[in-house]
C-alpha atoms as a PDB file:
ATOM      1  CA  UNK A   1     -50.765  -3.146  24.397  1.00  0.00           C
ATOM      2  CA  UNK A   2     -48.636  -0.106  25.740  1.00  0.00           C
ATOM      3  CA  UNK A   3     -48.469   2.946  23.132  1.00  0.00           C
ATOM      4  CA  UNK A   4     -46.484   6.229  23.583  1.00  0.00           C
ATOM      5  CA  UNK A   5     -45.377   8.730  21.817  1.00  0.00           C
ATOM      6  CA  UNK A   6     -42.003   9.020  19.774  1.00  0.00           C
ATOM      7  CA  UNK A   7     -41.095  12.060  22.087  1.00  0.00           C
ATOM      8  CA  UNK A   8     -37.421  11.766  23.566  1.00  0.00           C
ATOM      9  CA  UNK A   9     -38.803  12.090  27.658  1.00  0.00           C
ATOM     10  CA  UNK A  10     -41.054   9.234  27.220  1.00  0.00           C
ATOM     11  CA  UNK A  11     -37.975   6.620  26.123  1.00  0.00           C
ATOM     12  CA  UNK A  12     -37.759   5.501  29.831  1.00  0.00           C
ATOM     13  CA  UNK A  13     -41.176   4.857  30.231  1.00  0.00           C
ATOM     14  CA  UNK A  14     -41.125   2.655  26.638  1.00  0.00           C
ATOM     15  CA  UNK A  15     -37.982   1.078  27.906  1.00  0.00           C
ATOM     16  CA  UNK A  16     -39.249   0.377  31.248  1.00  0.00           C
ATOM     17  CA  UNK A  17     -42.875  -0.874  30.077  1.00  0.00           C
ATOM     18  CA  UNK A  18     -40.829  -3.194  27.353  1.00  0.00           C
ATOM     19  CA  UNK A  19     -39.032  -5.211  30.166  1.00  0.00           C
ATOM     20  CA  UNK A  20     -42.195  -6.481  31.364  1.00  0.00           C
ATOM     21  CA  UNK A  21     -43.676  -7.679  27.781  1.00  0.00           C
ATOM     22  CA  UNK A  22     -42.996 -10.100  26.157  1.00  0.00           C
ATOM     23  CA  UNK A  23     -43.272  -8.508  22.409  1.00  0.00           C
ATOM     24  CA  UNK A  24     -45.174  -8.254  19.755  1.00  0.00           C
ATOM     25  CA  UNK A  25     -44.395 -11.498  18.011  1.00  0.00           C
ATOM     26  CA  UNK A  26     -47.631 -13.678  16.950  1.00  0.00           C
ATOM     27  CA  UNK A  27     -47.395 -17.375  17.931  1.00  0.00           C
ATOM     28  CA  UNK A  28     -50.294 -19.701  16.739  1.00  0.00           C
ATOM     29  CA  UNK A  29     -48.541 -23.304  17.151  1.00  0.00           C
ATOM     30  CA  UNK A  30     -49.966 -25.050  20.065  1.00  0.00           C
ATOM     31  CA  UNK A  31     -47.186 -27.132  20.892  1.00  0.00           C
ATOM     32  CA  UNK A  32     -43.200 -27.244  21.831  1.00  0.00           C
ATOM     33  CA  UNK A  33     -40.262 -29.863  21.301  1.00  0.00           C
ATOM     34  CA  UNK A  34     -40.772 -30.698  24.490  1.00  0.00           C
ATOM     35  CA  UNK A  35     -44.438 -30.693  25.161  1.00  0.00           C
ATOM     36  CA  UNK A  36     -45.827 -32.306  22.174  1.00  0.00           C
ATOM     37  CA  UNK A  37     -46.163 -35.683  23.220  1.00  0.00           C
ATOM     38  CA  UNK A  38     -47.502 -35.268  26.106  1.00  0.00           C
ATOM     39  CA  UNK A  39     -49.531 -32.896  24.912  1.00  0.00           C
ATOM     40  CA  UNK A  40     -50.695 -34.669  22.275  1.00  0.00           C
ATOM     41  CA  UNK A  41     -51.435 -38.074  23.661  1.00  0.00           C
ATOM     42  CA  UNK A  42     -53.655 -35.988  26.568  1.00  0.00           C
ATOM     43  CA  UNK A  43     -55.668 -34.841  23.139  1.00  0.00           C
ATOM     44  CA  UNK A  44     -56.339 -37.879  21.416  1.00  0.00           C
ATOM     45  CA  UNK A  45     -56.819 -39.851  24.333  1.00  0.00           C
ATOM     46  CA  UNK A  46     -59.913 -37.370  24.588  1.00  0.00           C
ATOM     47  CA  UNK A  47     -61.478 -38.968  21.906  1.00  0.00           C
ATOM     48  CA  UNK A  48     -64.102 -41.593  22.635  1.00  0.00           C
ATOM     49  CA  UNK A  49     -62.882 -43.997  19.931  1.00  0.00           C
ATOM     50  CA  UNK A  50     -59.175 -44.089  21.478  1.00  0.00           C
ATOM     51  CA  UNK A  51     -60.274 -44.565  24.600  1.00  0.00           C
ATOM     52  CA  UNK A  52     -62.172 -47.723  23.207  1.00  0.00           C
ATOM     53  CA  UNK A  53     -59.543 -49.082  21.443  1.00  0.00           C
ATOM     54  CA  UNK A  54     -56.651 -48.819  24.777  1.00  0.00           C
ATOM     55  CA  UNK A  55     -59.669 -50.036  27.034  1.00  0.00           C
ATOM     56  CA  UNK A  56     -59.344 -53.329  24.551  1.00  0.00           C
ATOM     57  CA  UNK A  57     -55.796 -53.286  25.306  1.00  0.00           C
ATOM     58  CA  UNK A  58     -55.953 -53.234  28.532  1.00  0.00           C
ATOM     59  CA  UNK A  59     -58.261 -56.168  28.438  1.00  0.00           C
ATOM     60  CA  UNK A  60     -55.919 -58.000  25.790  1.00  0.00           C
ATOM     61  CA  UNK A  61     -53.169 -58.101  28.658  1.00  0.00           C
ATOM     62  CA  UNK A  62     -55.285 -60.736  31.361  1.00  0.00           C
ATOM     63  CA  UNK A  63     -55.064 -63.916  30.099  1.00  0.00           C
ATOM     64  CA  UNK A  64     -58.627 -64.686  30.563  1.00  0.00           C
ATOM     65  CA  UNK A  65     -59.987 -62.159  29.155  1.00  0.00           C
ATOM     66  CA  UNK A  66     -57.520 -62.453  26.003  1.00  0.00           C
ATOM     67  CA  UNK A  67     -59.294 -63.102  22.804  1.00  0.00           C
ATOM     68  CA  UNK A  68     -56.796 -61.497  19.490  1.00  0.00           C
ATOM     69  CA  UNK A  69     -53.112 -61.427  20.262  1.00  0.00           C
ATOM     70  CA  UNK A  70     -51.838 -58.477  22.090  1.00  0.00           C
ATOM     71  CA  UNK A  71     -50.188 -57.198  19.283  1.00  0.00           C
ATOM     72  CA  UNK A  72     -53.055 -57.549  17.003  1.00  0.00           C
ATOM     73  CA  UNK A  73     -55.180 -55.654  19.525  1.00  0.00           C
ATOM     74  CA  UNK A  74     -52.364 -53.035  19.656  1.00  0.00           C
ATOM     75  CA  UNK A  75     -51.968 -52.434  15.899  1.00  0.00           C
ATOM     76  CA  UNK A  76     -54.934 -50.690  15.386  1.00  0.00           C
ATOM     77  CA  UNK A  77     -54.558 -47.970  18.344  1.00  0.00           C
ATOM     78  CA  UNK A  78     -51.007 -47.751  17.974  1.00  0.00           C
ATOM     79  CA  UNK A  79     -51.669 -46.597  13.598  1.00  0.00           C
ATOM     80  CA  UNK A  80     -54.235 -44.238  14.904  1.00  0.00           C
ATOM     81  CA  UNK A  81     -52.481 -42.370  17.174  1.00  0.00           C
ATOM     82  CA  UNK A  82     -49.447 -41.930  14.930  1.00  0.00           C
ATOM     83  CA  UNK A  83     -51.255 -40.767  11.971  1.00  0.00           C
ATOM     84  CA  UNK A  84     -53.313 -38.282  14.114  1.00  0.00           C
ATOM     85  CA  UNK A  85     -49.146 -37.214  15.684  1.00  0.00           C
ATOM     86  CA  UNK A  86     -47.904 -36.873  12.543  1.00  0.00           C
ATOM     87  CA  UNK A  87     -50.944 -34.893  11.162  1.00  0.00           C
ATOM     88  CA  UNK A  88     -50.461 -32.509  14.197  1.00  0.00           C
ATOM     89  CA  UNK A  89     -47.050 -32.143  13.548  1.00  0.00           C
ATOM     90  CA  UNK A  90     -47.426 -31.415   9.996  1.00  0.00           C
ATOM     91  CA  UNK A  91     -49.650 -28.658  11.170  1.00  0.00           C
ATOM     92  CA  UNK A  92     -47.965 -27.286  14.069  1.00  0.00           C
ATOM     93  CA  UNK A  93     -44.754 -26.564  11.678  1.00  0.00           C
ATOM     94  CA  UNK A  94     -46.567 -25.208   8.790  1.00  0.00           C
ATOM     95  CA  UNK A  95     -48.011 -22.303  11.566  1.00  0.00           C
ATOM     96  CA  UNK A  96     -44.280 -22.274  13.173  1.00  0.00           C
ATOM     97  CA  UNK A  97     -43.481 -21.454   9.511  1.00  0.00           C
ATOM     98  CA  UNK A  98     -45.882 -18.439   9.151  1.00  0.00           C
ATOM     99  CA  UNK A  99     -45.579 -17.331  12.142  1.00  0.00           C
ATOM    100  CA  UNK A 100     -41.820 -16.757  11.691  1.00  0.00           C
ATOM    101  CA  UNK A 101     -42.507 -15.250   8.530  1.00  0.00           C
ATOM    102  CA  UNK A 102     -45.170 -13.341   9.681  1.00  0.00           C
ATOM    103  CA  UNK A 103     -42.542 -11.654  12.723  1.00  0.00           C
ATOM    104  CA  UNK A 104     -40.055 -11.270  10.391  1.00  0.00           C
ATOM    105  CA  UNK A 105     -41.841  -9.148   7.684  1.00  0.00           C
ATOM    106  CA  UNK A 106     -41.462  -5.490   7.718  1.00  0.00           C
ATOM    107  CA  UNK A 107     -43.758  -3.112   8.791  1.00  0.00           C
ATOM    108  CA  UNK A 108     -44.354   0.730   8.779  1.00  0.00           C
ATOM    109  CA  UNK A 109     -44.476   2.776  11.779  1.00  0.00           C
ATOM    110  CA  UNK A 110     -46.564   6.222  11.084  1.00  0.00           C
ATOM    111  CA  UNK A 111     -45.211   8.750  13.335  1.00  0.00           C
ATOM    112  CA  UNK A 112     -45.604  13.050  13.135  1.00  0.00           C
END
């Protein structure tokens, strides 16, 4: 963070130090439109259980080794991981949603 004073000389200095920042807007939400399911599959498929449940559908797809349906071996991963998406989601716009309100509330600047 870049502070100067409200003097008149120092505007080219503020204006020049401002091209190079960003703001000072607060952003919590970990994810975009376009990263979050990437994003979010690289998370869950973090988790141990996950992990265990695609390994068995992996398996499910060799004949040999085949011993539910694939789609019965699918079902379970495939409510998992779009209950734990949807959670995120619900989560990710609720702090989109402060945020916002957050950078759009007013504030007072103390100044001589």
């Amino acid at each position: 963070r870049i502070v100067f004073p409200g003097s008149g000389r120092q505007w080219e200095d503020w204006k020049q130090a401002s091209t190079f920042r960003s703001g000072n807007r607060i952003q919590t939400t970990k994810y975009t439109w376009l990263t979050f399911l990437p994003q979010n599959l690289f998370e869950q498929f973090h988790r141990l259980g996950n992990l265990y449940f695609f390994f068995l559908v992996v398996l499910s797809w060799f004949p040999q080794v085949e011993v539910f349906h694939r789609e019965v071996t699918l079902l379970p991963l495939v409510v998992v991981l779009l209950a734990s998406m949807i959670k995120d989601a619900i989560e990710d716009y609720r702090k989109h949603q402060y945020d916002k309100a957050i950078n759009s509330s007013k504030t007072r600047v103390y100044d001589k």
